[in-house]
C-alpha atoms as a PDB file:
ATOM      1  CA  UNK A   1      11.428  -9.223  32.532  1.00  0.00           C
ATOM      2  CA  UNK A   2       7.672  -8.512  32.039  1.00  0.00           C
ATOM      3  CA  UNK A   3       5.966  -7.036  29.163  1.00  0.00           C
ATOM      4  CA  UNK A   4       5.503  -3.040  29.908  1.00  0.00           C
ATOM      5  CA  UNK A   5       7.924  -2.788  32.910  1.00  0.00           C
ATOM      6  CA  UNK A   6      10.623   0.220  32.382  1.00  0.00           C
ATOM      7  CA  UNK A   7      14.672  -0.934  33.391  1.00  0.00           C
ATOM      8  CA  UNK A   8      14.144   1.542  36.153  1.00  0.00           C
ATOM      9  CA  UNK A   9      11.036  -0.289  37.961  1.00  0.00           C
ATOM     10  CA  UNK A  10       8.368   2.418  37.120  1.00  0.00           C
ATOM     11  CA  UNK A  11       5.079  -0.019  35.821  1.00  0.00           C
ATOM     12  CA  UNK A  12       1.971   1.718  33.884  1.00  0.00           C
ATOM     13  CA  UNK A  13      -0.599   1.550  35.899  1.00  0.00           C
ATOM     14  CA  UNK A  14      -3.456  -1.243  35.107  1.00  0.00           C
ATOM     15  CA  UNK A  15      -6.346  -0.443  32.286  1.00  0.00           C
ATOM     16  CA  UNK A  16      -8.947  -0.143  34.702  1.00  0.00           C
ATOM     17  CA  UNK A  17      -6.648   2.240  36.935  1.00  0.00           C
ATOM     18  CA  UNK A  18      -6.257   4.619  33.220  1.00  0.00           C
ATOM     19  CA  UNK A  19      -9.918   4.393  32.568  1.00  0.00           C
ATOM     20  CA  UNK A  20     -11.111   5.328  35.967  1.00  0.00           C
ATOM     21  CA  UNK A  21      -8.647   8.231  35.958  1.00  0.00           C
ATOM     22  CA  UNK A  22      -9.735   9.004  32.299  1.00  0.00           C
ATOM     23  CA  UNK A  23     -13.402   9.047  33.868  1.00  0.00           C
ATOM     24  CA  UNK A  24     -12.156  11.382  36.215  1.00  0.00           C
ATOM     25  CA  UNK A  25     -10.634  13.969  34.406  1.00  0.00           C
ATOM     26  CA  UNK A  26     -12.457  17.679  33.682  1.00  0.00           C
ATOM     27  CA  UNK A  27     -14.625  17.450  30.555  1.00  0.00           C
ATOM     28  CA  UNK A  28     -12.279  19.656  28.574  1.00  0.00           C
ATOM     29  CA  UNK A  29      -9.364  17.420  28.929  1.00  0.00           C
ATOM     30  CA  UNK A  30     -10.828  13.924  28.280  1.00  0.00           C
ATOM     31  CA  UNK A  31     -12.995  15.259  24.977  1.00  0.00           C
ATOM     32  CA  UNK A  32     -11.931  14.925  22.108  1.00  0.00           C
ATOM     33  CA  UNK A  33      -9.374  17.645  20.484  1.00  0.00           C
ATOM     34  CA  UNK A  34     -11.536  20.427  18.841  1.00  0.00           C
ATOM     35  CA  UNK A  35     -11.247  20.618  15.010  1.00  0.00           C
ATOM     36  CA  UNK A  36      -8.677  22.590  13.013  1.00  0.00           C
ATOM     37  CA  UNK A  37     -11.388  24.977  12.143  1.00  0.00           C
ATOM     38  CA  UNK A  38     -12.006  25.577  15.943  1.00  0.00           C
ATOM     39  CA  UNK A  39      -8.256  26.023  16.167  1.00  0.00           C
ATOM     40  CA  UNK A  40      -7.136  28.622  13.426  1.00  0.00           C
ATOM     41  CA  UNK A  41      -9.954  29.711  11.383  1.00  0.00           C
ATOM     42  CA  UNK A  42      -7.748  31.541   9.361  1.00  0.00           C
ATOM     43  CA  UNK A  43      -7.124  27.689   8.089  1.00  0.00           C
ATOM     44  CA  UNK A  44     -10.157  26.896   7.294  1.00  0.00           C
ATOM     45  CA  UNK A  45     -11.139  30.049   5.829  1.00  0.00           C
ATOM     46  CA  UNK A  46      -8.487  29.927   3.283  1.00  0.00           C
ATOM     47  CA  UNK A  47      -9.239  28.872  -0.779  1.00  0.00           C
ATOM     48  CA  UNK A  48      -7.505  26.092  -2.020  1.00  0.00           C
ATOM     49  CA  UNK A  49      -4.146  26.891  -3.352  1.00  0.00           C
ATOM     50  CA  UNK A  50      -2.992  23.665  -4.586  1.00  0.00           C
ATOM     51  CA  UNK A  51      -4.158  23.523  -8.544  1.00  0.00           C
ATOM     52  CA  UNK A  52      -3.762  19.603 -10.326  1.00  0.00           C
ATOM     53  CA  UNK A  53      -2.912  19.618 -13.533  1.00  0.00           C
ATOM     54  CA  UNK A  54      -3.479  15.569 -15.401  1.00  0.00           C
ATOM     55  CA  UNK A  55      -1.521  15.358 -18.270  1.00  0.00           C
ATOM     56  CA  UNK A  56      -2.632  13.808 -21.507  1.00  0.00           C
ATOM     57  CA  UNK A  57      -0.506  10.834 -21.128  1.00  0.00           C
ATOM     58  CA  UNK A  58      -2.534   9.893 -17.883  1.00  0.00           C
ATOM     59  CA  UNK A  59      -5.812  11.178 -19.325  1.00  0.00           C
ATOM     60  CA  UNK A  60      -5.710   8.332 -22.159  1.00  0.00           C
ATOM     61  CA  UNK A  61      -3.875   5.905 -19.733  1.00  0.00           C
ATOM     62  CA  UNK A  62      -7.267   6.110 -17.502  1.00  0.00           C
ATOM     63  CA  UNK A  63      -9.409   6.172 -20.114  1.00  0.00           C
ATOM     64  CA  UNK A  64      -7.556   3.442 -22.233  1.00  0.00           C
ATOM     65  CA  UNK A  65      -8.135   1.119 -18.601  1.00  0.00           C
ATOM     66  CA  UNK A  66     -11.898   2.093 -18.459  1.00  0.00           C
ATOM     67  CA  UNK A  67     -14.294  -0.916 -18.689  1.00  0.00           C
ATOM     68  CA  UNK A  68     -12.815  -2.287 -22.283  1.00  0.00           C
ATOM     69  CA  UNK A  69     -14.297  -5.457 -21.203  1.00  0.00           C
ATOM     70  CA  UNK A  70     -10.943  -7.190 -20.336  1.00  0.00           C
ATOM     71  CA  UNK A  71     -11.749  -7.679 -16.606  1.00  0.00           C
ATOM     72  CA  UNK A  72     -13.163 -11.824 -16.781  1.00  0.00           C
ATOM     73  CA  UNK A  73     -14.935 -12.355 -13.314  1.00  0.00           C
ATOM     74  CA  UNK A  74     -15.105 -15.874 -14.589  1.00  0.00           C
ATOM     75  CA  UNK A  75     -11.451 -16.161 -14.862  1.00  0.00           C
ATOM     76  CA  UNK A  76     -10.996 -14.388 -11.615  1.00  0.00           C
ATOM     77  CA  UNK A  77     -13.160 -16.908  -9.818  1.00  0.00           C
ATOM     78  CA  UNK A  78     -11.699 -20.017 -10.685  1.00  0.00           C
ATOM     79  CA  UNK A  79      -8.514 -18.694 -10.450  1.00  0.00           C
ATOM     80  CA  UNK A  80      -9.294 -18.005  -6.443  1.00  0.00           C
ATOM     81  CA  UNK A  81     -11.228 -21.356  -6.226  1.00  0.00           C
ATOM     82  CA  UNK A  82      -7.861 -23.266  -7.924  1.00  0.00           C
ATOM     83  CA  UNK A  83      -5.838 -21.178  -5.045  1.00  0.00           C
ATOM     84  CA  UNK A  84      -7.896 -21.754  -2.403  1.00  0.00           C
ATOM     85  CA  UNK A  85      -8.064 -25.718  -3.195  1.00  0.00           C
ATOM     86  CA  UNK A  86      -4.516 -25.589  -3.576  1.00  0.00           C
ATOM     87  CA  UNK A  87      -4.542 -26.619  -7.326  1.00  0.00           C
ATOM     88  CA  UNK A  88      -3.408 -23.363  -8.986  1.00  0.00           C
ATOM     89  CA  UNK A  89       0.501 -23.535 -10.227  1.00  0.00           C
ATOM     90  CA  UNK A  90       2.572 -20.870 -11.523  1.00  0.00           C
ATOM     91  CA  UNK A  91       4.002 -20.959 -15.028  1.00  0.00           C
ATOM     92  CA  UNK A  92       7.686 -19.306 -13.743  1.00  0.00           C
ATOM     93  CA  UNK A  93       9.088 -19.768 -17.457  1.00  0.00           C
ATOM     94  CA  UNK A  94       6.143 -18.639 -19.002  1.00  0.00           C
ATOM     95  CA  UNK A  95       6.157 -15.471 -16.222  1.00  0.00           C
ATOM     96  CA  UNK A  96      10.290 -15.084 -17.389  1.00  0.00           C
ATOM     97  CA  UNK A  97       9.575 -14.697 -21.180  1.00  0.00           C
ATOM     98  CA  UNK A  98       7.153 -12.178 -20.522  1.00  0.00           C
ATOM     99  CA  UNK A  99       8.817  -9.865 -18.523  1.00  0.00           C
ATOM    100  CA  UNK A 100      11.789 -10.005 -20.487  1.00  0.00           C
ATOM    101  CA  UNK A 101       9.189  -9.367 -23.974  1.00  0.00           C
ATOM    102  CA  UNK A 102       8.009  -6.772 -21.769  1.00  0.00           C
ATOM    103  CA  UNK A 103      11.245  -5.129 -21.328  1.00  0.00           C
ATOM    104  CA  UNK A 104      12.233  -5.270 -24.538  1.00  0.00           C
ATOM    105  CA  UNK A 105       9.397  -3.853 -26.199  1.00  0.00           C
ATOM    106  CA  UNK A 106       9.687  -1.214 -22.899  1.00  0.00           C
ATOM    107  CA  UNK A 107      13.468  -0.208 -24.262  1.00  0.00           C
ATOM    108  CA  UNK A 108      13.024  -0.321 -27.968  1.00  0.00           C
ATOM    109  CA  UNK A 109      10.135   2.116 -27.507  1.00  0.00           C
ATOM    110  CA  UNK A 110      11.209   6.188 -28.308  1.00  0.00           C
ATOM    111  CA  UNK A 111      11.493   7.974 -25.408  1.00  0.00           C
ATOM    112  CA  UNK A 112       8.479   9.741 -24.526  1.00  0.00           C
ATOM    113  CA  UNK A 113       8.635  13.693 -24.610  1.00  0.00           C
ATOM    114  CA  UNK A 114       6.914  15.682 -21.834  1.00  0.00           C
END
């Protein structure tokens, strides 16, 4: 069976057979579909309803990641040069002990209140 043939025999037609009828089509049917504005300006015409709220857990979590200088471009390069060479190995024990540390610490923490 070829590639793009339906069980019941009916083929696409060729590219060049879609483009050409694509070509031939009325101007209003081949553009492209008219914005949502165009559409229902009662849409676009609306205010914003959706309000965001960040809480103060994620407003030090962004700010605690901001530039704090432990992003090492150095490191980062001859990390990718050791991977690309095919000389960069992965510690799997050393990857083990700290997940587990890191679940630990995770569970003995207090639960956070909201």
């Amino acid at each position: 069976m070829k590639i793009g043939n339906s069980p019941d025999g009916i083929a696409s037609p060729p590219k060049a057979e879609r483009r050409a009828e694509a070509a031939a089509a009325p101007p209003s049917i081949a553009a492209a579909p008219p914005s949502i504005a165009a559409v229902r300006p009662s849409i676009a015409a609306a205010p914003p309803s959706a309000q965001v709220a960040i809480s103060s857990a994620a407003q030090l979590a962004a700010s605690a990641g901001a530039d704090d200088g432990s992003f090492d471009a150095a490191k980062v390069q001859r990390i990718s040069q050791a991977i690309s060479e095919g000389k960069f190995t992965v510690d799997a024990d050393a990857i083990a002990d700290k997940l587990v540390a890191n679940a630990q610490e995770l569970l003995s923490a207090p639960a956070n209140k909201h």
